[in-house]
N, C-alpha and C. Protein backbone atom coordinates (compact mmCIF):
# COMPACT_ATOMS: atom_id res chain seq x y z
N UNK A 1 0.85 -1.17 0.00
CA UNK A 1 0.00 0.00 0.00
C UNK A 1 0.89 1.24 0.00
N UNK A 2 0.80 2.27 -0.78
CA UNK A 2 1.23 3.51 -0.69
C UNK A 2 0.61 4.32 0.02
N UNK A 3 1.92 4.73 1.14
CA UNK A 3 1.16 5.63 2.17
C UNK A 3 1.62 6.72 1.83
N UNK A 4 0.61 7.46 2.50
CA UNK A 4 0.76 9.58 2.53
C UNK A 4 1.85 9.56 3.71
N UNK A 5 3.01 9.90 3.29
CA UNK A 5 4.01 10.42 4.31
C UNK A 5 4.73 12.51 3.61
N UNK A 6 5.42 12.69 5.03
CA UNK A 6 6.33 13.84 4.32
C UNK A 6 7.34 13.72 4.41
N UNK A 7 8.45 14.85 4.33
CA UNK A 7 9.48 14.35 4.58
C UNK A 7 10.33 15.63 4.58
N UNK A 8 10.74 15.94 5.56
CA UNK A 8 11.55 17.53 5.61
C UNK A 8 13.24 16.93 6.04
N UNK A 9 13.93 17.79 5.82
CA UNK A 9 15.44 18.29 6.06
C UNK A 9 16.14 17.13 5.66
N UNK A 10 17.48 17.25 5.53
CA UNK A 10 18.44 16.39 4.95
C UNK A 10 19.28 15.54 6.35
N UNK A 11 19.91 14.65 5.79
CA UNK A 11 20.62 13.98 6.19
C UNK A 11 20.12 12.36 6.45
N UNK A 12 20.97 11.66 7.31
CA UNK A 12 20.27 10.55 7.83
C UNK A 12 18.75 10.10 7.95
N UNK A 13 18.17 8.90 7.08
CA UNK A 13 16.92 8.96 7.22
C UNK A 13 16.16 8.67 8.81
N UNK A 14 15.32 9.39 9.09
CA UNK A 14 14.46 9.10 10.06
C UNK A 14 13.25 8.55 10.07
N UNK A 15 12.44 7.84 10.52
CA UNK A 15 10.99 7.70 10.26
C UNK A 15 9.94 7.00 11.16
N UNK A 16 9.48 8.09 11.24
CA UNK A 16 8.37 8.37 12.75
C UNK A 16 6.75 7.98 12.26
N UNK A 17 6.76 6.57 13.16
CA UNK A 17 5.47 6.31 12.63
C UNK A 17 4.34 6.51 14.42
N UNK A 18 3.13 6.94 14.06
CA UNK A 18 2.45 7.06 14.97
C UNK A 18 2.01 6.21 15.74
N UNK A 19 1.12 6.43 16.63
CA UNK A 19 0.19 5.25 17.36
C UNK A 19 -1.30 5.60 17.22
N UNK A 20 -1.84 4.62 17.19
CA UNK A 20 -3.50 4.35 17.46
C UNK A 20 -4.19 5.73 17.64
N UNK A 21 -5.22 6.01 16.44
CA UNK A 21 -5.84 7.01 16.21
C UNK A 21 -5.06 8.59 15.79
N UNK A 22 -3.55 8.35 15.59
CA UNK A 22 -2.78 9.18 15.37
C UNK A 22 -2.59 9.43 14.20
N UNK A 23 -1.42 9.84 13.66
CA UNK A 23 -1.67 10.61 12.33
C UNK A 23 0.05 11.27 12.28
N UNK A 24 0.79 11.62 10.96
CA UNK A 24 1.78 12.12 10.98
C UNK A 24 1.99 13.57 11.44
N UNK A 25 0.96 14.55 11.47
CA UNK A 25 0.58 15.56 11.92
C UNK A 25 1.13 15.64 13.59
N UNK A 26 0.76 14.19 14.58
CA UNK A 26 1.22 14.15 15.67
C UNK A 26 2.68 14.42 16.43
N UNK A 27 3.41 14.49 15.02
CA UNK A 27 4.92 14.91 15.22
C UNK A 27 5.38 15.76 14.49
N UNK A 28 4.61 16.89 14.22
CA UNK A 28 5.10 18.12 13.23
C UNK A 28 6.29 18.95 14.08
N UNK A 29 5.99 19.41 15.66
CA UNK A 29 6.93 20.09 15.66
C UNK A 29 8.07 19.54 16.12
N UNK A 30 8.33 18.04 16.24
CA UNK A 30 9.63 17.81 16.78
C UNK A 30 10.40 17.52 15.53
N UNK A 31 9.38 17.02 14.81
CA UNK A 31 9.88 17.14 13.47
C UNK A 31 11.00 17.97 12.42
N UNK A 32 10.67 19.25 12.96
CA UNK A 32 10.79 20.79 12.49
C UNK A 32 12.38 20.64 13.63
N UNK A 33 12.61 19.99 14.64
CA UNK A 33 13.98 19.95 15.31
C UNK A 33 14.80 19.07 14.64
N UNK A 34 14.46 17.69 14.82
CA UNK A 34 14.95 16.78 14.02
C UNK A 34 15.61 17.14 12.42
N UNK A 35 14.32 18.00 11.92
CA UNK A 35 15.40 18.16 10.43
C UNK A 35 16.65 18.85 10.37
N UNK A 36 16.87 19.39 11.65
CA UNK A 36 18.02 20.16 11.18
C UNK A 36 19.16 18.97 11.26
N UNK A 37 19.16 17.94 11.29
CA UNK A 37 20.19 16.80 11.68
C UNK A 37 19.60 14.92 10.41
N UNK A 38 18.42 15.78 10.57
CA UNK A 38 18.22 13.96 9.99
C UNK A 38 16.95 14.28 9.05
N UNK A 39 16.96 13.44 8.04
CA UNK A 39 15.71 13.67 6.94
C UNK A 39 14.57 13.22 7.38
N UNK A 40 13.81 13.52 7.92
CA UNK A 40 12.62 12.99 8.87
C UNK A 40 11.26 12.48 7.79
N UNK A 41 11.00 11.86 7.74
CA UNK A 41 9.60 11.19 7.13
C UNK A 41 8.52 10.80 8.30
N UNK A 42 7.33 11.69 8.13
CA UNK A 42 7.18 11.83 8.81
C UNK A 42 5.37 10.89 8.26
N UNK A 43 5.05 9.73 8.46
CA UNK A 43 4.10 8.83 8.04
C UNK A 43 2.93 8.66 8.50
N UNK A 44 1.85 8.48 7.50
CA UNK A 44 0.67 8.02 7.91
C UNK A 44 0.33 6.74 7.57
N UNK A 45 0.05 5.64 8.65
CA UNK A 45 -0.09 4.25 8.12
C UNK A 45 -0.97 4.18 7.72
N UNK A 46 -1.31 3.01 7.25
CA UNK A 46 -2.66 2.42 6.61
C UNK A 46 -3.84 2.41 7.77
N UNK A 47 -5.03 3.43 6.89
CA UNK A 47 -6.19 3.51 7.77
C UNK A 47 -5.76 4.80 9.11
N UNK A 48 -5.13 5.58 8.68
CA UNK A 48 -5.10 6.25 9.21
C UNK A 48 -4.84 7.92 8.77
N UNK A 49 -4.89 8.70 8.60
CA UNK A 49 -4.10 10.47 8.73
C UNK A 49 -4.64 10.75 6.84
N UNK A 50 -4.22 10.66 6.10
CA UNK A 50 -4.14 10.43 4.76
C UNK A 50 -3.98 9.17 3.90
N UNK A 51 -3.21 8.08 4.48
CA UNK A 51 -3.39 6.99 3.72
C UNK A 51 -4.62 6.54 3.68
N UNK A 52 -4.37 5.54 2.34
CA UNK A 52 -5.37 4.50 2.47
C UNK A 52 -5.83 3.71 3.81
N UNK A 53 -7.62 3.56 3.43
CA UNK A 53 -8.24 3.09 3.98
C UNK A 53 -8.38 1.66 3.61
N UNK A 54 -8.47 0.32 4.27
CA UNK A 54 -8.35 -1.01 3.54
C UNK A 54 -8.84 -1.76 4.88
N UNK A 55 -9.94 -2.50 4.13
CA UNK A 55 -10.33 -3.68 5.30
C UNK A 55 -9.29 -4.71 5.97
N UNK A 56 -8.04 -4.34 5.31
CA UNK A 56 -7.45 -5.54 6.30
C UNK A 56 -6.10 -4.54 7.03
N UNK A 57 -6.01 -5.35 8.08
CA UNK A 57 -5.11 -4.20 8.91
C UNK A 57 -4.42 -5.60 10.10
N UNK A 58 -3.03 -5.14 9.90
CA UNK A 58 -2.28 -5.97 11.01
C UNK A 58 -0.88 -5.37 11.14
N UNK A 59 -0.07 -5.55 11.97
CA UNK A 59 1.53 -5.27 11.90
C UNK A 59 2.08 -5.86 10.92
N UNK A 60 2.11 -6.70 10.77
CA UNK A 60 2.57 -7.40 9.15
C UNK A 60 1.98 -7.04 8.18
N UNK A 61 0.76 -6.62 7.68
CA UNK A 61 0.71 -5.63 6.72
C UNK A 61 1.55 -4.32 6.79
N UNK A 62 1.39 -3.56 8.62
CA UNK A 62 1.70 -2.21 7.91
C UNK A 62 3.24 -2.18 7.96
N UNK A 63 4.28 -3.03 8.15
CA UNK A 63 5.45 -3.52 8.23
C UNK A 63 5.85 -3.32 6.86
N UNK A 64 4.38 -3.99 5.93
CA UNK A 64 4.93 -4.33 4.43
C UNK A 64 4.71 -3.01 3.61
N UNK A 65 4.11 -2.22 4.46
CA UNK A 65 3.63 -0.99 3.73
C UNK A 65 5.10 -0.30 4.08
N UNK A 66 5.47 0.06 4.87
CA UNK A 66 6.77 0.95 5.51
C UNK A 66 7.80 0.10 4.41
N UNK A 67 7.81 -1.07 4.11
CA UNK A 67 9.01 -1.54 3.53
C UNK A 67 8.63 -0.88 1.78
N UNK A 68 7.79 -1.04 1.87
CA UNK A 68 7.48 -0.51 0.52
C UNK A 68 7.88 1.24 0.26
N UNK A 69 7.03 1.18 1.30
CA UNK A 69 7.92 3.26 1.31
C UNK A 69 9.63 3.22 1.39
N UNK A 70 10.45 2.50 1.95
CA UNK A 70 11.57 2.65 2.43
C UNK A 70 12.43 2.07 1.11
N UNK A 71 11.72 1.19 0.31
CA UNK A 71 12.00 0.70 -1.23
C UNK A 71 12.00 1.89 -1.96
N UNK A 72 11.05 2.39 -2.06
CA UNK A 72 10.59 3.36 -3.01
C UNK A 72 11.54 4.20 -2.83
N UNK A 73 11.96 4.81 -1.50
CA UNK A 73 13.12 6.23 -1.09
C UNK A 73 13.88 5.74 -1.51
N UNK A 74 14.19 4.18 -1.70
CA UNK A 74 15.72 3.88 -1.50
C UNK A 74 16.52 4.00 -0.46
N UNK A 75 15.82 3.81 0.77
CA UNK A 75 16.49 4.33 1.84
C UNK A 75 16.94 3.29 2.79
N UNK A 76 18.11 3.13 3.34
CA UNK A 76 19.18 2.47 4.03
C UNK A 76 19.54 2.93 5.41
N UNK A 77 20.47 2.66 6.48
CA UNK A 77 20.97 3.08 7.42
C UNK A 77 19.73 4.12 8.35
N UNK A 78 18.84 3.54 8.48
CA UNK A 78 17.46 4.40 8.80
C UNK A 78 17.47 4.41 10.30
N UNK A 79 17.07 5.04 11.12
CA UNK A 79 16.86 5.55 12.16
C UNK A 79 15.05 5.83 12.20
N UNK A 80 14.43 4.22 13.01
CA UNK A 80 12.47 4.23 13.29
C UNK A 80 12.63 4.46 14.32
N UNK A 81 11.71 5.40 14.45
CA UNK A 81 11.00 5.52 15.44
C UNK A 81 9.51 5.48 15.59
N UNK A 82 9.08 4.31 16.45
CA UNK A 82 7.74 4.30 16.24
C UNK A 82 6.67 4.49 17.35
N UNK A 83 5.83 5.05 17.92
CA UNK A 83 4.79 4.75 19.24
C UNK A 83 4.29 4.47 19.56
N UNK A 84 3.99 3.27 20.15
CA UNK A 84 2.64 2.71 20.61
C UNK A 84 2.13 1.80 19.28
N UNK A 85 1.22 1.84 18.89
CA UNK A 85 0.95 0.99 17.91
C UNK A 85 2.08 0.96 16.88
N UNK A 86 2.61 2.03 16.76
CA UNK A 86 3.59 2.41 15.41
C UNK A 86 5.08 1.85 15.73
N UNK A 87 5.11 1.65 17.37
CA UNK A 87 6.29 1.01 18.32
C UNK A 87 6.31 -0.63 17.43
N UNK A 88 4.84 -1.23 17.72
CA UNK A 88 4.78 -2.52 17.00
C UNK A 88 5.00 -2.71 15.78
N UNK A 89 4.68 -1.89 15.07
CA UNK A 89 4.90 -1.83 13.30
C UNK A 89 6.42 -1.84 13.14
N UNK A 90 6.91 -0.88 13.91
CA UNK A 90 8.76 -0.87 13.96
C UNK A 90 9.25 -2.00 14.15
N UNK A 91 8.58 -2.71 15.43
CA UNK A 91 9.48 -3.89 15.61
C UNK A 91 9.40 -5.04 14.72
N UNK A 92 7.87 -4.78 13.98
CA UNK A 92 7.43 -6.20 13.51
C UNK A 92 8.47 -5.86 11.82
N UNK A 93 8.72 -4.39 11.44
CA UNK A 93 9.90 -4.49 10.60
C UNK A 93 10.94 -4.68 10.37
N UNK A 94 11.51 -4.12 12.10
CA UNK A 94 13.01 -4.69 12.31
C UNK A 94 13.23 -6.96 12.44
N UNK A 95 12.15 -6.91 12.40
CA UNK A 95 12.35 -8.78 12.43
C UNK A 95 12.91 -8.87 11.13
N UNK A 96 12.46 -8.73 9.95
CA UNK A 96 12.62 -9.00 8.48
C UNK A 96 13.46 -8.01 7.64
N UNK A 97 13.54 -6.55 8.44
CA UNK A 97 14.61 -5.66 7.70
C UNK A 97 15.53 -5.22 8.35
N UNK A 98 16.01 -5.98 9.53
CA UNK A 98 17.45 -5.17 10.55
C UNK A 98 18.15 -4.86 9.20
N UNK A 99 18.45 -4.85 8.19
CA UNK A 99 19.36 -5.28 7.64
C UNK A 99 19.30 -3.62 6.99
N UNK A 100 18.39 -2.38 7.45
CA UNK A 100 18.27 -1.56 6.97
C UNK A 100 18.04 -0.43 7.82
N UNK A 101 18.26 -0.96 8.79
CA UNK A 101 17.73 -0.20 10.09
C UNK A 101 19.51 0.72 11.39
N UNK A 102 20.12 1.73 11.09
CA UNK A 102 20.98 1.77 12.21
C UNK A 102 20.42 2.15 13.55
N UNK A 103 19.22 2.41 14.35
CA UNK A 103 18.64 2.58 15.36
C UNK A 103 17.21 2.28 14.80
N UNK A 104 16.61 1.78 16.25
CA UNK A 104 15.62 1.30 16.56
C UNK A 104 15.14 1.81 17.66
N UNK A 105 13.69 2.77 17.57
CA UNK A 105 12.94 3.54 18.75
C UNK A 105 11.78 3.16 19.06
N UNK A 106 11.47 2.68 19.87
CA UNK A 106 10.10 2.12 20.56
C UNK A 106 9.67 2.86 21.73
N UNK A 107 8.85 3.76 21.61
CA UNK A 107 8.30 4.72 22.78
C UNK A 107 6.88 3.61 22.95
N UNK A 108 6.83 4.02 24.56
CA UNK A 108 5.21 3.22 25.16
C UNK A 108 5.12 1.95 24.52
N UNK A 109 5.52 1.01 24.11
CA UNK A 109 5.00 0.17 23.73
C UNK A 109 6.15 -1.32 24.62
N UNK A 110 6.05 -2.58 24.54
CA UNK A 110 6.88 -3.61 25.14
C UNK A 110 6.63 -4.66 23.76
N UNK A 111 7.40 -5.59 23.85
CA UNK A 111 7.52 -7.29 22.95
C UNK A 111 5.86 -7.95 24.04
N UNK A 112 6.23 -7.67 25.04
CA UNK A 112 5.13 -8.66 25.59
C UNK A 112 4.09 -9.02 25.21
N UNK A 113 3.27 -10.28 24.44
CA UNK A 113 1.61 -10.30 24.05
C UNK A 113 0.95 -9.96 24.82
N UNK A 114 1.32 -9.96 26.19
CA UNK A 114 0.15 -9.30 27.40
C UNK A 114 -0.27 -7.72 26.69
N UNK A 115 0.66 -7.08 26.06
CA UNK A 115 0.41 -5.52 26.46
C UNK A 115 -0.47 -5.14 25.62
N UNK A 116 -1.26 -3.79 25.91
CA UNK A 116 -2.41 -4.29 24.32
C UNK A 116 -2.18 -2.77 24.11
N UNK A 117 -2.49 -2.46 23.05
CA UNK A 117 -2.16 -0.90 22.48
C UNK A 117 -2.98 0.03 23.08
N UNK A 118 -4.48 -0.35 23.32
CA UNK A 118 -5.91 -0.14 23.66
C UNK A 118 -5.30 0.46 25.40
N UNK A 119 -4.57 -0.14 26.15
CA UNK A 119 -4.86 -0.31 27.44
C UNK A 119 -3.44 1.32 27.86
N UNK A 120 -2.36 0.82 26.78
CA UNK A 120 -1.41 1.78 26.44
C UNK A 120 -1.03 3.01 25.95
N UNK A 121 -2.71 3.47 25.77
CA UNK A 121 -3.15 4.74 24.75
C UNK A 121 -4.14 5.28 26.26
N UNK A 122 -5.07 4.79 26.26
CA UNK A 122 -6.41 5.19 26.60
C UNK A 122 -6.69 4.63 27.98
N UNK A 123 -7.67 5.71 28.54
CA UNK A 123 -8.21 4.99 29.77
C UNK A 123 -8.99 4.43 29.93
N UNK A 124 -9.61 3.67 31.14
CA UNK A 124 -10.80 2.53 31.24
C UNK A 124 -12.14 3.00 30.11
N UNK A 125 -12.06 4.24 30.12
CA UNK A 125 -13.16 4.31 28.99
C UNK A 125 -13.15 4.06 27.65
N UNK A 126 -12.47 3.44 27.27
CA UNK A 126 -11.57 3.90 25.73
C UNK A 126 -13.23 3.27 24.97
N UNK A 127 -13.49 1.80 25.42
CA UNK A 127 -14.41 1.28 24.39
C UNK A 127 -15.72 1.94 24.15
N UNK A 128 -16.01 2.92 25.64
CA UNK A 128 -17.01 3.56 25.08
C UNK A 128 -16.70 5.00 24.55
N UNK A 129 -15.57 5.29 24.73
CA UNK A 129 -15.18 6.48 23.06
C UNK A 129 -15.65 5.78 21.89
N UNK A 130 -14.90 4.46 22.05
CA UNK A 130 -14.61 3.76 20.69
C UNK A 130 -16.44 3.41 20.11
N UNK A 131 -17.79 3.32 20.93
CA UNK A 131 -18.83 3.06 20.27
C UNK A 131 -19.41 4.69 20.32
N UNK A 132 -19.10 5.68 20.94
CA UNK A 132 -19.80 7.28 20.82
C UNK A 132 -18.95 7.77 19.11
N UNK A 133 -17.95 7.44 19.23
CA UNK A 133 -16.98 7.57 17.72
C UNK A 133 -18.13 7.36 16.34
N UNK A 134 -18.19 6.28 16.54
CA UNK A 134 -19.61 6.31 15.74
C UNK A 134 -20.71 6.89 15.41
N UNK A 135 -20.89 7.44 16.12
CA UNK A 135 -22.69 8.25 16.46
C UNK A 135 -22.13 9.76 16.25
N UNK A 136 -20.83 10.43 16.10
CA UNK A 136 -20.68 11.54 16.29
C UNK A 136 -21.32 12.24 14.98
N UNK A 137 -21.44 13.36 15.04
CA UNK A 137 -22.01 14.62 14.32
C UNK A 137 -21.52 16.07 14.39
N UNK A 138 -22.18 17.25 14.64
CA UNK A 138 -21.53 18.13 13.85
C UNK A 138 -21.35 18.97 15.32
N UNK A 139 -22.04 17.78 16.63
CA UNK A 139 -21.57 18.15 17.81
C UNK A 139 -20.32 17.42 18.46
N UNK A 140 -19.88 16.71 17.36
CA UNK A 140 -18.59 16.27 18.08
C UNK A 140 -17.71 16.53 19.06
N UNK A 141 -17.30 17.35 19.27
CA UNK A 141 -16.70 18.21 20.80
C UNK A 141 -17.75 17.94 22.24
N UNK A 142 -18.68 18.29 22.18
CA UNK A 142 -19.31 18.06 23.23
C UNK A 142 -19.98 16.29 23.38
N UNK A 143 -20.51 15.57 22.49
CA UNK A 143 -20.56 14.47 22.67
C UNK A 143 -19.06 13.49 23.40
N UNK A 144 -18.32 13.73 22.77
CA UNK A 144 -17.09 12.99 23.32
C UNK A 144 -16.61 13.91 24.69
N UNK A 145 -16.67 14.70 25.38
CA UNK A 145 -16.63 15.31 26.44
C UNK A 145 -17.89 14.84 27.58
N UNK A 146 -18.94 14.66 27.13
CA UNK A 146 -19.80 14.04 27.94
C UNK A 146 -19.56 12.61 28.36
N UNK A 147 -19.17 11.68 27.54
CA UNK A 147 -18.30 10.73 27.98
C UNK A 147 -16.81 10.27 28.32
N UNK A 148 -15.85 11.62 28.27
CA UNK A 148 -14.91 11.05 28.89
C UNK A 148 -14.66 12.43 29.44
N UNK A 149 -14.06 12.03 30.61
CA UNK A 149 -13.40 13.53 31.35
C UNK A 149 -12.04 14.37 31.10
N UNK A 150 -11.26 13.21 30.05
CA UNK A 150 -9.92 13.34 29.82
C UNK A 150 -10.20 13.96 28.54
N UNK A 151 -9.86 15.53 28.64
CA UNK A 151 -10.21 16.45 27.40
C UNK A 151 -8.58 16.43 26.47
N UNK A 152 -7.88 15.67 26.93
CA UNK A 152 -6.61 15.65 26.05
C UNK A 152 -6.94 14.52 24.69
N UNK A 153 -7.10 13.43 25.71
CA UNK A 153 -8.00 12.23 24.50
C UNK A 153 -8.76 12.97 23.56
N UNK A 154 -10.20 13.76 24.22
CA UNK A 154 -11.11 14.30 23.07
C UNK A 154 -10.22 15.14 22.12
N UNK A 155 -9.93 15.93 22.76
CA UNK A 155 -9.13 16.46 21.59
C UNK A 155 -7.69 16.03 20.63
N UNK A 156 -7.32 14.72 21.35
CA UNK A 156 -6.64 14.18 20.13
C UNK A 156 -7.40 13.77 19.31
N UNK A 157 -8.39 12.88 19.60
CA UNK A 157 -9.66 12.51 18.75
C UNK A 157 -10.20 13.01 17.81
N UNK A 158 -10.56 14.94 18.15
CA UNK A 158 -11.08 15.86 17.31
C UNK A 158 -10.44 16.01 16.27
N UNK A 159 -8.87 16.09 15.97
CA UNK A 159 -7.98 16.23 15.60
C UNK A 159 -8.32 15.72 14.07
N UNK A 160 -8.77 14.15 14.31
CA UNK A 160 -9.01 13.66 12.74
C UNK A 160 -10.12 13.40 12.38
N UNK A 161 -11.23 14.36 12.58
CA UNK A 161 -12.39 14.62 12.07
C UNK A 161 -12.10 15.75 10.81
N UNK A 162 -12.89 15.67 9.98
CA UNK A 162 -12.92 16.54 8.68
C UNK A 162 -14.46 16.47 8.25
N UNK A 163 -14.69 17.52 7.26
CA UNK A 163 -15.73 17.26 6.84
C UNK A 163 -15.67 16.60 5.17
N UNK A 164 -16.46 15.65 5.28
CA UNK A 164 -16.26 14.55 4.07
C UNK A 164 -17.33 15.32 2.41
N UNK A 165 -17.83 15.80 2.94
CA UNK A 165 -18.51 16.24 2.49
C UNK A 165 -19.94 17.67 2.93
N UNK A 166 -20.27 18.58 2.93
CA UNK A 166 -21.06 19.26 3.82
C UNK A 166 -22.06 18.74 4.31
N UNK A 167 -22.28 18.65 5.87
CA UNK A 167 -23.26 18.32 6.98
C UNK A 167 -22.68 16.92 7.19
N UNK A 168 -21.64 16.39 6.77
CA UNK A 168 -21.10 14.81 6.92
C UNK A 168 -19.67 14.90 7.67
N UNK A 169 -19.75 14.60 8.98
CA UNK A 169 -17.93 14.94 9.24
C UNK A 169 -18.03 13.18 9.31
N UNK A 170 -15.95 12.58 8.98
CA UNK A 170 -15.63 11.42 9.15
C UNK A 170 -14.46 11.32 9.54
N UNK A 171 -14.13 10.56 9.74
CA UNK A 171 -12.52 10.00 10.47
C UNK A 171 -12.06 10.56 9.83
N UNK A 172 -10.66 10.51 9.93
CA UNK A 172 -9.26 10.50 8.91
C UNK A 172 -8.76 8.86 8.73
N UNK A 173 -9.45 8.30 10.29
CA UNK A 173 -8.77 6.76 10.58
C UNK A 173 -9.81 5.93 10.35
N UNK A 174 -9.83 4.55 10.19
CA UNK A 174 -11.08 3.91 9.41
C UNK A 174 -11.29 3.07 10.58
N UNK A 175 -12.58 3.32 11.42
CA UNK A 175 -12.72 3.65 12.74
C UNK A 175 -13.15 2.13 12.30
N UNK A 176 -13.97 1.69 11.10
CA UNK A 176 -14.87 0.39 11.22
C UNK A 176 -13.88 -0.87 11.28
N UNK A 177 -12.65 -0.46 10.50
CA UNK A 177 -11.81 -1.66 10.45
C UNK A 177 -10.88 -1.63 11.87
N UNK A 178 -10.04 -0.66 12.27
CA UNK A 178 -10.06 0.18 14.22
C UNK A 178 -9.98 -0.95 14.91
N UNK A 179 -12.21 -1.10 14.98
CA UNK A 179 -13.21 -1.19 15.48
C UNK A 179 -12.91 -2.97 15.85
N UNK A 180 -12.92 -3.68 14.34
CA UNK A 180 -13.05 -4.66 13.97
C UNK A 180 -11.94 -5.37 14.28
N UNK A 181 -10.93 -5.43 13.82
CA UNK A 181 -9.30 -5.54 14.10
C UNK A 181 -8.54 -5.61 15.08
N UNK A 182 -8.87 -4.61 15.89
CA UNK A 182 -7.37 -3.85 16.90
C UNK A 182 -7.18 -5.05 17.66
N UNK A 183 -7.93 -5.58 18.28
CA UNK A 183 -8.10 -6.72 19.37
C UNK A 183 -6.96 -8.02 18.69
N UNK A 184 -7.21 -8.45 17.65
CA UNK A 184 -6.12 -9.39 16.88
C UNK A 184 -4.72 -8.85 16.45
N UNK A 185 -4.87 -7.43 16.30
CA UNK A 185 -3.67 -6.81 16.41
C UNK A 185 -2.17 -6.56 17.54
N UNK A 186 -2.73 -6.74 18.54
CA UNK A 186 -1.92 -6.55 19.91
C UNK A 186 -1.37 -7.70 20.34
């Protein structure tokens, strides 16, 4: 799959993939530090920010998607960094591409199958964000505030709403596959 990434300043490649419900947008301004030292690519995985949307979703897909971007640059001696969900995508690439990798960054995330991305992101409420996500409308801000108290969440949340069309707002992230998935993912 070809993903929507960017990619500012020169040098050493970098590449910062997000976590769960995130988006490349989530690292614009460290981004803007980083370039002065390293070519930063700065990515949206599959089903999420700008990429494609696709019913099937796992770390080994989006592993194969990053290898595909990192083909395409031509890019070698790379420096990932990934978070939380994007922590797993890193590692599940460094299994099959050490061979392209000079550092390896895993923020919030562990190897352990115990740990789940869900529990590592979000608080006890997450699943009922995850069914109000659905139902939202053009009151979005205040619906997701009525159910959670943690206004940092809502407003990461808000973050990848757009309007799809007028009187229609939708994800940026493909909440149904999310929805469907995440649980086999972790």
């Amino acid at each position: 799959m070809k993903l929507s990434y960017r990619k500012i300043g020169e040098g050493q490649p970098l590449l910062v993939l997000h976590g769960l419900f995130g988006s490349s947008d989530n690292w614009q301004t460290l981004a803007k530090h980083w370039a002065e030292k390293y070519q930063v690519f700065l990515i949206d995985q599959r089903n999420h920010g700008h990429s494609p949307h696709s019913e099937e979703f796992s770390y080994e897909l989006m592993a194969e998607d990053l290898a595909e971007l990192v083909a395409e640059e031509g890019l070698r001696d790379i420096v990932l960094l990934g978070h939380s969900m994007g922590g797993k995508t890193a590692m599940t690439f460094a299994q099959n591409h050490s061979f392209l990798i000079d550092k390896l960054i895993v923020v919030d995330m562990g190897i352990k199958e115990d740990i789940s991305v869900i529990t590592t992101l979000f608080s006890k409420d997450f699943f009922m964000l995850m069914r109000h996500m659905f139902l939202l409308d053009h009151q979005a801000e205040s619906r997701l505030k009525s159910i959670s108290s943690d206004i940092s969440t809502s407003q990461f949340l808000l973050k990848n709403l757009y309007w799809e069309e007028p009187g229609k707002l939708n994800w940026r992230f493909n909440l149904n596959v999310l929805n469907d998935k995440i649980d086999g993912c972790h």
